[in-house]
C-alpha atoms as a PDB file:
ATOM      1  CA  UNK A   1      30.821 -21.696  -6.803  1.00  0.00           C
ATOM      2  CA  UNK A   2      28.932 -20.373  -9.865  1.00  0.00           C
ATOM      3  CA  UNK A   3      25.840 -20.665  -8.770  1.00  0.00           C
ATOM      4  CA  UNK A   4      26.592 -19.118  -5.045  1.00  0.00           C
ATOM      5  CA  UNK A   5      27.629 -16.300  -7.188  1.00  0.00           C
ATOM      6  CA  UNK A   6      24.950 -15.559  -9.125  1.00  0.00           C
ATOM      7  CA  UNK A   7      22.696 -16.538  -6.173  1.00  0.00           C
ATOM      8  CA  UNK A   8      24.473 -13.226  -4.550  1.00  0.00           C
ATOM      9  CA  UNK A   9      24.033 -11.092  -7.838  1.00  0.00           C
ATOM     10  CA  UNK A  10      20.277 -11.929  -7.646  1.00  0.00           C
ATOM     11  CA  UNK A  11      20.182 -10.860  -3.911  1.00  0.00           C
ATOM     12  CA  UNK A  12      22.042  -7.428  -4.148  1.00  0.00           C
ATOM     13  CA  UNK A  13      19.993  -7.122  -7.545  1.00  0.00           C
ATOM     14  CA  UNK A  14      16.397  -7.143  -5.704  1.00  0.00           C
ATOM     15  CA  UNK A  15      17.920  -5.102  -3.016  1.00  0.00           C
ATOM     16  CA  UNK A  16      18.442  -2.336  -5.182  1.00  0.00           C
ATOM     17  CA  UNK A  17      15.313  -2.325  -6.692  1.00  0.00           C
ATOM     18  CA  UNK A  18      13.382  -2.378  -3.633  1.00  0.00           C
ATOM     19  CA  UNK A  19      15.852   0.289  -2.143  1.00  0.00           C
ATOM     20  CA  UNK A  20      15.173   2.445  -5.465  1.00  0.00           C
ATOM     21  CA  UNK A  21      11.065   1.690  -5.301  1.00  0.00           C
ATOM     22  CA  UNK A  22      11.106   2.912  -1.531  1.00  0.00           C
ATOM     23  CA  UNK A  23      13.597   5.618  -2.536  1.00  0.00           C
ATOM     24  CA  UNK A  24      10.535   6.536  -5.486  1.00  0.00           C
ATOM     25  CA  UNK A  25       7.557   6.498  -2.851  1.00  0.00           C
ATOM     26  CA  UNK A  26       9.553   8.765  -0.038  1.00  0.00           C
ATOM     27  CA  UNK A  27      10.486  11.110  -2.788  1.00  0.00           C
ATOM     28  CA  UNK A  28       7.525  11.238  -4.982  1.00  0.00           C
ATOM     29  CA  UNK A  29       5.232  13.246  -2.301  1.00  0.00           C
ATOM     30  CA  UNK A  30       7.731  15.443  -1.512  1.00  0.00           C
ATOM     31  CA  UNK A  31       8.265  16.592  -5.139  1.00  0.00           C
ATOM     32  CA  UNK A  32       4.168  16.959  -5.291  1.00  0.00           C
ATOM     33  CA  UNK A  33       4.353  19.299  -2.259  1.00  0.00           C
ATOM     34  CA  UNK A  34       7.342  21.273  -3.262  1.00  0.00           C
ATOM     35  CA  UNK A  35       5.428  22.372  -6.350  1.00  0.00           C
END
């Protein structure tokens, strides 16, 4: 049960950092043109 858990907590973890990375590179460029 444990280890299902922290098997999940890995998953979601990863997710978010990929979501923020791609989040970075789609809003990086734009703050470079706006200025």
């Amino acid at each position: 049960m444990a280890n299902s858990l922290r098997f999940l907590k890995e998953i979601l973890f990863s997710f978010y950092l990929t979501k923020m990375q791609l989040a970075s590179l789609v809003f990086c460029p734009v703050e470079k043109q706006s200025f």
